[in-house]
C-alpha atoms as a PDB file:
ATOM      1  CA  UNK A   1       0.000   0.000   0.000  1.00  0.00           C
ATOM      2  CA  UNK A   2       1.117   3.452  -0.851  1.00  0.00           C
ATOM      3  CA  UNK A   3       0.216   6.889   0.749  1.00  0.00           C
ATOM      4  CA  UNK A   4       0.694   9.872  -1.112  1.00  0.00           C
ATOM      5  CA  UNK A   5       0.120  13.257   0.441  1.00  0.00           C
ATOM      6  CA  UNK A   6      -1.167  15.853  -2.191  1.00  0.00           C
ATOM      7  CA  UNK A   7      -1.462  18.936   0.354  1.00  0.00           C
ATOM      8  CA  UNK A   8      -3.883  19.292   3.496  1.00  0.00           C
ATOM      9  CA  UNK A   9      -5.945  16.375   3.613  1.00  0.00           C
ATOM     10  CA  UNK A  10      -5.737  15.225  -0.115  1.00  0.00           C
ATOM     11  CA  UNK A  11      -4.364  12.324  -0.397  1.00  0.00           C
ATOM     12  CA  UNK A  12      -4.181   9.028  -2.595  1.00  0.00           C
ATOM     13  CA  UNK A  13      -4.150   6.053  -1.317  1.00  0.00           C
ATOM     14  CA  UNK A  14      -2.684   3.019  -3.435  1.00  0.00           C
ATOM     15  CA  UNK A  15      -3.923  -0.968  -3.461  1.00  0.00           C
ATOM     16  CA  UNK A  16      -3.721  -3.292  -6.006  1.00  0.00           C
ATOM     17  CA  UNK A  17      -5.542  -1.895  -8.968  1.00  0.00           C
ATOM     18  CA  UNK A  18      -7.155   1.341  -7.216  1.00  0.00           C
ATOM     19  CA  UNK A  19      -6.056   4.390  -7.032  1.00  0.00           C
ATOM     20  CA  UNK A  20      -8.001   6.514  -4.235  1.00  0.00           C
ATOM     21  CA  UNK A  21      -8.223  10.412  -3.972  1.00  0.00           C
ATOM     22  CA  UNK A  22      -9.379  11.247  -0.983  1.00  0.00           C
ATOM     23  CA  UNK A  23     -10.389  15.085  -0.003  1.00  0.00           C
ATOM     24  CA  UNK A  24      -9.525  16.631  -3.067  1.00  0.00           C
ATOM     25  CA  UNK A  25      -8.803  20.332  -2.829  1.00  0.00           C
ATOM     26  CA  UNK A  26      -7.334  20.859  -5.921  1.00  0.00           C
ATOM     27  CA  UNK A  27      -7.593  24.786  -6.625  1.00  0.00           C
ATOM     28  CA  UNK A  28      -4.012  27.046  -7.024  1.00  0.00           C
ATOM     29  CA  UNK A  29      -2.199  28.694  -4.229  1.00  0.00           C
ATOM     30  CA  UNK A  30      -4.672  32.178  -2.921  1.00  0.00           C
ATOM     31  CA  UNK A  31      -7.779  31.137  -4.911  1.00  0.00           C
ATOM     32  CA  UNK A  32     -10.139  29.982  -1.856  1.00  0.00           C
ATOM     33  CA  UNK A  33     -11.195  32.379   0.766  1.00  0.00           C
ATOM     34  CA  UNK A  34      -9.561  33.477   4.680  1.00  0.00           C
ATOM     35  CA  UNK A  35     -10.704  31.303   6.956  1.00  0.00           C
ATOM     36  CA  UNK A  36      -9.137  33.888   9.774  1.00  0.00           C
ATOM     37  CA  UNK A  37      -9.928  37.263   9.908  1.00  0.00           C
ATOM     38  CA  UNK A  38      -8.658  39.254  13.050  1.00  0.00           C
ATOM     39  CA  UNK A  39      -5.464  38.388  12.333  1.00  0.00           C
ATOM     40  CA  UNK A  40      -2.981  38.791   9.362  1.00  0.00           C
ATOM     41  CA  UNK A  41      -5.395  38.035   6.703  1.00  0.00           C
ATOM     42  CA  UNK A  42      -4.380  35.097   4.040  1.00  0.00           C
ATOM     43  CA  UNK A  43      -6.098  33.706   1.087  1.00  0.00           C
ATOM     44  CA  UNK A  44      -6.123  30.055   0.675  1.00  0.00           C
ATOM     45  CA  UNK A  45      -4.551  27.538   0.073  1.00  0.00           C
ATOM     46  CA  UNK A  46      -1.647  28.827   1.015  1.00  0.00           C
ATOM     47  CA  UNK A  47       0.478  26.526  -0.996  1.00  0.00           C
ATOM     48  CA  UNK A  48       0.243  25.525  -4.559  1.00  0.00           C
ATOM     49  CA  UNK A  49      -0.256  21.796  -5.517  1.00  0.00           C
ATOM     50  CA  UNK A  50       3.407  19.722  -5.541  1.00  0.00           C
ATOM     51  CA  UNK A  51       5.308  19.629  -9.055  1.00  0.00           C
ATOM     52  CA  UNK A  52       4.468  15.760  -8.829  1.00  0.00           C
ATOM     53  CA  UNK A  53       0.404  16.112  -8.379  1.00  0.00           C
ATOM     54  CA  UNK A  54      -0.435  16.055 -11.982  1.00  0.00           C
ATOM     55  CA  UNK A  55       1.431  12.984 -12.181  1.00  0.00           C
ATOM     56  CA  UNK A  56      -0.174  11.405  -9.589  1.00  0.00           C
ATOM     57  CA  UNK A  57      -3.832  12.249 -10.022  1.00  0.00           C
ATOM     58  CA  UNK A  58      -3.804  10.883 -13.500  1.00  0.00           C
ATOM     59  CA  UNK A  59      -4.044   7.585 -12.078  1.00  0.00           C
ATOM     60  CA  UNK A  60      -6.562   8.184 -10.341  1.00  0.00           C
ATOM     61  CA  UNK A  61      -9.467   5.657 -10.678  1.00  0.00           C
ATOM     62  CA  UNK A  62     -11.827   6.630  -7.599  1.00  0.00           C
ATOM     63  CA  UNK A  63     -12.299   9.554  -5.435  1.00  0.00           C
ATOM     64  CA  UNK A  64     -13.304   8.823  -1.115  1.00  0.00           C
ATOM     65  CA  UNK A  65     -15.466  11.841   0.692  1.00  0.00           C
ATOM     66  CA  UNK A  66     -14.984  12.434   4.385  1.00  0.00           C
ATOM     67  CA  UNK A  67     -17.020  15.459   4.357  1.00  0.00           C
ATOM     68  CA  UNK A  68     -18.107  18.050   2.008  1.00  0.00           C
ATOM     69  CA  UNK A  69     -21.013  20.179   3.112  1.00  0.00           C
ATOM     70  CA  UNK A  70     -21.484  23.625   4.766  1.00  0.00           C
ATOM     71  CA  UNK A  71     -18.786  25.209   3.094  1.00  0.00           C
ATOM     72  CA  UNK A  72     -15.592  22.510   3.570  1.00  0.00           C
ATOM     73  CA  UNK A  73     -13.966  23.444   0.511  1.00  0.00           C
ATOM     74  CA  UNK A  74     -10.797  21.761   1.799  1.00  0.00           C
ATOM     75  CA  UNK A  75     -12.022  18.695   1.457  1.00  0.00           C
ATOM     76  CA  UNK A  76     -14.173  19.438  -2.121  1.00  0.00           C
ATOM     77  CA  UNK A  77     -13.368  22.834  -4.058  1.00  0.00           C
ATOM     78  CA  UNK A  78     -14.622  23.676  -7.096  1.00  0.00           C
ATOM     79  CA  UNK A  79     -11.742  22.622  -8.923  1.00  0.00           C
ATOM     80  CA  UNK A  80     -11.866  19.016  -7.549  1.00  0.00           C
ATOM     81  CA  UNK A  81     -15.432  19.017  -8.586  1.00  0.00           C
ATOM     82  CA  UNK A  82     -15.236  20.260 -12.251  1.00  0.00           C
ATOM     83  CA  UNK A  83     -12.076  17.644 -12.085  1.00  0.00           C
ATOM     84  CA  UNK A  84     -13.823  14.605 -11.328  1.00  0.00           C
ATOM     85  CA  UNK A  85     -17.191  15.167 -13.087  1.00  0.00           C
ATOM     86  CA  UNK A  86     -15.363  15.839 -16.263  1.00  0.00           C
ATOM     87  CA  UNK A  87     -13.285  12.454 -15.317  1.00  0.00           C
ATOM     88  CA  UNK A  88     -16.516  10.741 -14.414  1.00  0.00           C
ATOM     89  CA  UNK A  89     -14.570   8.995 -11.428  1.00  0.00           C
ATOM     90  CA  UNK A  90     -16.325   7.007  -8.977  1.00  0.00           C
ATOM     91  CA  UNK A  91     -17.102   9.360  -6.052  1.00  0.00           C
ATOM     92  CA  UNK A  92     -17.320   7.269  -2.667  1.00  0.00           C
ATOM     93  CA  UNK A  93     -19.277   8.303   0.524  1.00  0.00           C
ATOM     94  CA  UNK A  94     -21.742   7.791   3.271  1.00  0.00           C
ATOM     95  CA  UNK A  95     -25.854   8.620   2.150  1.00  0.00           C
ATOM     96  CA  UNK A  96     -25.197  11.962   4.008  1.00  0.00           C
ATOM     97  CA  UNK A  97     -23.610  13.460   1.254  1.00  0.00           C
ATOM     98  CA  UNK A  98     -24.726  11.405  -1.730  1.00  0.00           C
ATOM     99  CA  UNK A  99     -27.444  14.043  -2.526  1.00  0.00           C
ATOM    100  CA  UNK A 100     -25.498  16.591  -2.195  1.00  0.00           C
ATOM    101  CA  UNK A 101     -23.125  15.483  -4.751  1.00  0.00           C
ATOM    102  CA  UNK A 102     -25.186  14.397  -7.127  1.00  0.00           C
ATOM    103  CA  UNK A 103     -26.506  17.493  -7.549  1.00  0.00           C
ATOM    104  CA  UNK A 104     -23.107  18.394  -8.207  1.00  0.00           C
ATOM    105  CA  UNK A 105     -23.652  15.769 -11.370  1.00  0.00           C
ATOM    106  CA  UNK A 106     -20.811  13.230  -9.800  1.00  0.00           C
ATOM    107  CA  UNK A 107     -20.494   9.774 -10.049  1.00  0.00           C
ATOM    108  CA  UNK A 108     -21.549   9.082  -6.576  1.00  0.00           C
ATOM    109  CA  UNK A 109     -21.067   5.526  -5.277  1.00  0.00           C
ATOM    110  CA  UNK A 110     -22.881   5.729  -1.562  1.00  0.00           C
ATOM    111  CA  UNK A 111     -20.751   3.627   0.914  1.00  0.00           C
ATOM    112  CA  UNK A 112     -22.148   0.627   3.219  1.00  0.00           C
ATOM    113  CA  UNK A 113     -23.174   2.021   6.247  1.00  0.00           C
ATOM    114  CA  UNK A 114     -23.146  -0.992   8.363  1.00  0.00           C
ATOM    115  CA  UNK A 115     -19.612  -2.065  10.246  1.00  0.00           C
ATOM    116  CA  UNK A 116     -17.685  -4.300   7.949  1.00  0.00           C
ATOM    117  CA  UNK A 117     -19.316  -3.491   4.917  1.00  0.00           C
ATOM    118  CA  UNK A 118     -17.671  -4.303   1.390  1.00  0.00           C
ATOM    119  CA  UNK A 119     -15.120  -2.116  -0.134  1.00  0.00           C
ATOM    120  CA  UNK A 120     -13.415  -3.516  -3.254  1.00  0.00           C
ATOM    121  CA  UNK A 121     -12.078  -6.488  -2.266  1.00  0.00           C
ATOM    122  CA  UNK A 122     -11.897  -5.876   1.406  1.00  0.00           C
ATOM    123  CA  UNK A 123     -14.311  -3.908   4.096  1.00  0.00           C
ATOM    124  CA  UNK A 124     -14.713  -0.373   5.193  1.00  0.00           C
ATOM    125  CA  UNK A 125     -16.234   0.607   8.815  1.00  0.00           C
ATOM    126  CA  UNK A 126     -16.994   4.207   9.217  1.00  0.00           C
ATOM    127  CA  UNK A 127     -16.280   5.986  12.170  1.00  0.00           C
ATOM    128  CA  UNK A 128     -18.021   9.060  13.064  1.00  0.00           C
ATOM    129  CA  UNK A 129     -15.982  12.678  13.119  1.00  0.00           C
ATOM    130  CA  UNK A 130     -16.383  15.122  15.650  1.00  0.00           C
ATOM    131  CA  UNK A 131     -15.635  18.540  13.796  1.00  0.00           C
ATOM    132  CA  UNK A 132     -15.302  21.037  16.701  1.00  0.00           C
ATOM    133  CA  UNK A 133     -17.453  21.165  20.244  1.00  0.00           C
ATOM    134  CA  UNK A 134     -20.147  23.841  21.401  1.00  0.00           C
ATOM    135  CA  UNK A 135     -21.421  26.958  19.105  1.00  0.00           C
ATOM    136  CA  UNK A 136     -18.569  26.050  16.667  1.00  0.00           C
ATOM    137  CA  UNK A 137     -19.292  22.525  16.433  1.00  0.00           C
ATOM    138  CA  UNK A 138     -22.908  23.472  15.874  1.00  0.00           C
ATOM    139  CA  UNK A 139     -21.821  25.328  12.304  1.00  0.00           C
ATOM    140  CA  UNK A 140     -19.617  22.026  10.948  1.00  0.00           C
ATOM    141  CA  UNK A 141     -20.327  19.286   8.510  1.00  0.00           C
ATOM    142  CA  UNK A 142     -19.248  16.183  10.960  1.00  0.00           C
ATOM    143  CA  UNK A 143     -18.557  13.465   8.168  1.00  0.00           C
ATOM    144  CA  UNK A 144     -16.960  10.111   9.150  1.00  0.00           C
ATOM    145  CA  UNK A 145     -13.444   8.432   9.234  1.00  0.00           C
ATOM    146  CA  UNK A 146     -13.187   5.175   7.496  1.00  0.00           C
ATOM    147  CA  UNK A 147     -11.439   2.111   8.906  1.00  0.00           C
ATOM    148  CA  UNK A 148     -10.202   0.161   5.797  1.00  0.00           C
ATOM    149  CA  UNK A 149      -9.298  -3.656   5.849  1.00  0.00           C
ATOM    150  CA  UNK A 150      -7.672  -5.162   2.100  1.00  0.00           C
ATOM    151  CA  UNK A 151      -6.262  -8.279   1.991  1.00  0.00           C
ATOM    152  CA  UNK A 152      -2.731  -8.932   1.838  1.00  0.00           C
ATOM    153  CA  UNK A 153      -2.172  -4.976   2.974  1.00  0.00           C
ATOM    154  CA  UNK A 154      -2.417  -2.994   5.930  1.00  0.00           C
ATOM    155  CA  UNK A 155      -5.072  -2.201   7.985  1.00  0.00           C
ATOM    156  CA  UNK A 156      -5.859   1.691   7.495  1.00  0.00           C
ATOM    157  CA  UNK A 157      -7.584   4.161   9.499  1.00  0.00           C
ATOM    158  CA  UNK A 158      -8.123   7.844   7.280  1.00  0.00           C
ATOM    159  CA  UNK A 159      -9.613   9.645  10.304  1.00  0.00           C
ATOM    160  CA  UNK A 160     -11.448  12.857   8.396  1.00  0.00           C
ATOM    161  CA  UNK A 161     -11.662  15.985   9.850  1.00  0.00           C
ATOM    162  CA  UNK A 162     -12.033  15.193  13.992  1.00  0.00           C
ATOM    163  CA  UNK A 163     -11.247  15.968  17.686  1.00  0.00           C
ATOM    164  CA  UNK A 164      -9.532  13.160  19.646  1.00  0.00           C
ATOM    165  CA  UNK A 165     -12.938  11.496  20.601  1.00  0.00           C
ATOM    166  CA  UNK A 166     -14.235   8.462  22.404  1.00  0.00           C
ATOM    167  CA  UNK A 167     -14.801   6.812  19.271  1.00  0.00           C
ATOM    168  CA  UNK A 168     -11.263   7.893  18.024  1.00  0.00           C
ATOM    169  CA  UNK A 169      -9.735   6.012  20.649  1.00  0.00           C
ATOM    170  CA  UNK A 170     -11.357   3.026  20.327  1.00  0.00           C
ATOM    171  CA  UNK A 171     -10.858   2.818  16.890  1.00  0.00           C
ATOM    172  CA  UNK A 172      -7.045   3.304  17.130  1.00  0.00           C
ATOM    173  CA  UNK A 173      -6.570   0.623  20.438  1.00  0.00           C
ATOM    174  CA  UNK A 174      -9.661  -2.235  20.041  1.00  0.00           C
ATOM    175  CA  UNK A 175      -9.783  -2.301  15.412  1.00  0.00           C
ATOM    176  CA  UNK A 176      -5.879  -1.414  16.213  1.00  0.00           C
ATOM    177  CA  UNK A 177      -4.757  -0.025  12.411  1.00  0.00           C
ATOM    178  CA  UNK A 178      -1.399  -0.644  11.176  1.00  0.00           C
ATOM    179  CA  UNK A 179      -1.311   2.597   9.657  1.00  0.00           C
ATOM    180  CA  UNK A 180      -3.642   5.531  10.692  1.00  0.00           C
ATOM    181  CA  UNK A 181      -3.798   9.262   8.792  1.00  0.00           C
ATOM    182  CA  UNK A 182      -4.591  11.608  11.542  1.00  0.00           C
ATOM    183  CA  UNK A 183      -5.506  15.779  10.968  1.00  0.00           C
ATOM    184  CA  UNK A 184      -2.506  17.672  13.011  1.00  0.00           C
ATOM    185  CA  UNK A 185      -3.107  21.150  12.087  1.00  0.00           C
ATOM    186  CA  UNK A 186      -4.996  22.038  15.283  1.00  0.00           C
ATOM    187  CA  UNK A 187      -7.310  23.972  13.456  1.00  0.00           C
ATOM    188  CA  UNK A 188      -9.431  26.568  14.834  1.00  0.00           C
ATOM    189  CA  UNK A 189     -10.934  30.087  13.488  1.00  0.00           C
ATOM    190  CA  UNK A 190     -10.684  33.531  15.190  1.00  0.00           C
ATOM    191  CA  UNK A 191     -13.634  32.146  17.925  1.00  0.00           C
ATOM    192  CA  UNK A 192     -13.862  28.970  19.276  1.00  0.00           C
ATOM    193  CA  UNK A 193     -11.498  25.728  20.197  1.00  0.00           C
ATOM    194  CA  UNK A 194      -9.921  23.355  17.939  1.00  0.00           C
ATOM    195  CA  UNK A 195     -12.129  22.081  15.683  1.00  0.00           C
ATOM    196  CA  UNK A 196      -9.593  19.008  14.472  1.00  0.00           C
ATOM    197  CA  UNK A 197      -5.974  17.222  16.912  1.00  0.00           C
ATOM    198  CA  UNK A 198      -3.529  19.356  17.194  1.00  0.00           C
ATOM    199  CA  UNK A 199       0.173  18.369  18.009  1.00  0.00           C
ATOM    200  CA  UNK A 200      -0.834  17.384  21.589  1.00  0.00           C
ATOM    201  CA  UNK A 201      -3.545  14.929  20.395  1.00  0.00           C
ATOM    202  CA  UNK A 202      -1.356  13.453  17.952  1.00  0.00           C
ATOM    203  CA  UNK A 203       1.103  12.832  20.402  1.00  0.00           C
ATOM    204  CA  UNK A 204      -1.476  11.280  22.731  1.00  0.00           C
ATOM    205  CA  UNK A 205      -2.826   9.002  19.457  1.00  0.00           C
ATOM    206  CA  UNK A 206       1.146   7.421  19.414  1.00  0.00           C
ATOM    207  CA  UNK A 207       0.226   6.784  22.705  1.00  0.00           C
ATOM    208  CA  UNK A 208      -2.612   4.470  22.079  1.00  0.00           C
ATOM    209  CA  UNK A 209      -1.693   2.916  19.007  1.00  0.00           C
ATOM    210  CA  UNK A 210       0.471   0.233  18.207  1.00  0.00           C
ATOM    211  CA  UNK A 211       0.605   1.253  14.515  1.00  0.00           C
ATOM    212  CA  UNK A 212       2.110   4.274  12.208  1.00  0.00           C
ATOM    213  CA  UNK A 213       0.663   7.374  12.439  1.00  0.00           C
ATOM    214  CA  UNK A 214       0.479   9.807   9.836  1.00  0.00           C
ATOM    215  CA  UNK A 215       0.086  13.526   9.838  1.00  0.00           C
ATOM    216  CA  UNK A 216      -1.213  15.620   8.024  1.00  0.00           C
ATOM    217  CA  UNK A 217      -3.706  18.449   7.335  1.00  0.00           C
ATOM    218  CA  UNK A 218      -0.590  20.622   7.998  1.00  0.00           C
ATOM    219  CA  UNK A 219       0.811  24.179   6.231  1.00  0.00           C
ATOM    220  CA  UNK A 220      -1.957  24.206   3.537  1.00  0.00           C
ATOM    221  CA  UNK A 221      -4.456  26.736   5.861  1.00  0.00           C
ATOM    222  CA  UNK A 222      -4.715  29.689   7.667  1.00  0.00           C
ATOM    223  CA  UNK A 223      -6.438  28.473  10.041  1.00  0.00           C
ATOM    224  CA  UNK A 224      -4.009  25.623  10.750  1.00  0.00           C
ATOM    225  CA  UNK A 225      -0.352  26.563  13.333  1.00  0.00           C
ATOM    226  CA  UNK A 226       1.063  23.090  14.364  1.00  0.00           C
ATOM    227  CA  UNK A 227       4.233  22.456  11.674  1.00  0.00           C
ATOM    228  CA  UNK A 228       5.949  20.078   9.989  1.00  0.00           C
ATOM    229  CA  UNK A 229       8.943  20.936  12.134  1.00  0.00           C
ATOM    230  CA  UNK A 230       7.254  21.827  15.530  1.00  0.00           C
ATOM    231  CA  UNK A 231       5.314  18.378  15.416  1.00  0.00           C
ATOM    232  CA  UNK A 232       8.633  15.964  15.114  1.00  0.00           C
ATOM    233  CA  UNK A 233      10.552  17.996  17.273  1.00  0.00           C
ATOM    234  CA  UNK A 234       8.316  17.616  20.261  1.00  0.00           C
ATOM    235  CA  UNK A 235       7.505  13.650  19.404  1.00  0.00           C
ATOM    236  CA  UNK A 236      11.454  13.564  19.425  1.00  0.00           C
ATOM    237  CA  UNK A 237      11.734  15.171  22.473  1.00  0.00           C
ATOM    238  CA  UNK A 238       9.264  13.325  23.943  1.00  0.00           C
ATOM    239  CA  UNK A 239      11.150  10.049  22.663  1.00  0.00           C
ATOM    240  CA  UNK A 240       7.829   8.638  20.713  1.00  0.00           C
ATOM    241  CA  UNK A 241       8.679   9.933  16.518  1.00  0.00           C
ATOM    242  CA  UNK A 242       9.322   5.958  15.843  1.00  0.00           C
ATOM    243  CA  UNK A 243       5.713   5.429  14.664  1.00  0.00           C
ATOM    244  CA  UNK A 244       5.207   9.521  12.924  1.00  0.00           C
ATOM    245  CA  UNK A 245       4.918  10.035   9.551  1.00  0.00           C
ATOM    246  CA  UNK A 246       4.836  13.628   8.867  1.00  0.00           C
ATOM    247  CA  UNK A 247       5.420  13.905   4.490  1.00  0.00           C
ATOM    248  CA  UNK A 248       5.762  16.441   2.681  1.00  0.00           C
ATOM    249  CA  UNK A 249       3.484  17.048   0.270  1.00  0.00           C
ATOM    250  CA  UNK A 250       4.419  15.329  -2.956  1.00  0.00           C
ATOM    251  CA  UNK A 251       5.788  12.528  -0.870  1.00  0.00           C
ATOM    252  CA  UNK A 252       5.139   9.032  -1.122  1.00  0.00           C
ATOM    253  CA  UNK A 253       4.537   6.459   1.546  1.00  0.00           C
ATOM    254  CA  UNK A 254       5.275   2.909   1.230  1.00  0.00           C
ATOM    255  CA  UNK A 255       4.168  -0.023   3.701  1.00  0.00           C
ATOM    256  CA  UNK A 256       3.281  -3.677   3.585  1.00  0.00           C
ATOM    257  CA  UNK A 257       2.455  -6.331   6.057  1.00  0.00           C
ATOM    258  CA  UNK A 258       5.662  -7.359   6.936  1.00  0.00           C
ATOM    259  CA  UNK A 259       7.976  -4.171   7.379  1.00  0.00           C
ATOM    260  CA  UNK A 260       6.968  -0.304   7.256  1.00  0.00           C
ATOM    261  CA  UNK A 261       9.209   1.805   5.177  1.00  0.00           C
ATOM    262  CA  UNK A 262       9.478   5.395   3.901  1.00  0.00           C
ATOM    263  CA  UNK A 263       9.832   5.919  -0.052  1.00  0.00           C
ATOM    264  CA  UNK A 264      10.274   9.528  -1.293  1.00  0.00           C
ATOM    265  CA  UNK A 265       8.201  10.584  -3.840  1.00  0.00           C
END
């Protein structure tokens, strides 16, 4: 299984035959609104798109939704959308968000919502996101995690956009994924708390797993402080960056079964 990080949570995950997008924000660098105000005021993203994405996204054969609605254009911009209805790629997600897209004339493939249900070859179990607590909670589209099982790979865990929750936790220590993408940007707007983990969460998520974790969700936004940098220095301090993945976007994952490596992409 591969993992490539695109920029902020768009990603594409690799398995026999498939090639996953998930989250696709796809616009240039400055085209997408502020999502801070009070302070220095940036557009987004605030990156482009790695020399590499091009590349990578014409292999694309289907496209997985965390969440999309009330305004998450990091997760679905306009640009991903023109991109994969003129594709006509499979667009995977839960019934939430299957009208929604549709209207959007996609290619919308609603997932199982039972535990265990099947996912190409395998089985996908979502796991509920909790997108911010209180009056800013109140505003957010929620969405889901998935928990992805594929014979002959890894067990994955893509958590979507989501505090460090009951239902977190128990996904990371009782369905115990070998590798798990976690959000690390600590997130939050000019009002509110933290609306996905920050750099202490992620720290306390190596605690509970046994598997890799993977950050990400990191220098795309405005609205997002923990770093690259910041986030390995502390799990090195801390004596727990064994199991972190932090890439950079454009980079490429690698892991199988029987070892865990890092391949640059």
């Amino acid at each position: 299984m591969q993992i490539t990080q695109l920029r902020n949570a768009t990603l594409i995950v690799e398995f026999g035959e498939v090639r996953l997008l998930v989250d696709p924000m796809l616009a240039a660098q400055g085209q997408l609104p502020a999502l801070k105000y009070l302070a220095r005021r940036r557009r987004n993203p605030l990156v482009e798109l790695p020399d590499n994405a091009s590349e990578h996204l014409q292999r694309v054969t289907h496209c997985l939704i965390t969440h999309c609605q009330k305004g998450h254009f990091d997760h679905l911009d306009r640009s991903a959308i023109r991109w994969l209805r003129e594709r006509n790629i499979p667009v995977l997600c839960m019934a939430e968000d299957a009208d929604y897209l549709r209207k959007r004339r996609l290619n919308v493939q609603e997932l199982p919502s039972q535990a265990g249900g099947a996912f190409f070859n395998g089985t996908i179990q979502a796991i509920p996101c909790l997108h911010g607590e209180g009056f800013i909670g109140s505003l957010m589209a929620h969405g889901y995690g998935y928990f992805i099982q594929i014979p002959q790979e890894p067990s994955l865990y893509i958590a979507g956009d989501t505090l460090l929750t009951a239902e977190v936790r128990q996904c990371l220590t009782q369905l115990a994924p070998a590798v798990s993408v976690l959000p690390a940007g600590g997130a939050r707007f000019d009002l509110g708390g933290e609306i996905i983990m920050g750099q202490a969460d992620i720290l306390a998520a190596l605690q509970l797993s046994s598997g890799i974790i993977v950050a990400n969700h990191l220098e795309a936004l405005d609205h997002c402080p923990v770093t690259r940098a910041g986030l390995l220095q502390e799990a090195t301090r801390r004596g727990i960056s064994e199991r972190l993945r932090v890439p950079l976007d454009g980079e490429t994952l690698e892991f199988s079964t029987e070892k865990q490596r890092l391949v640059a992409g």
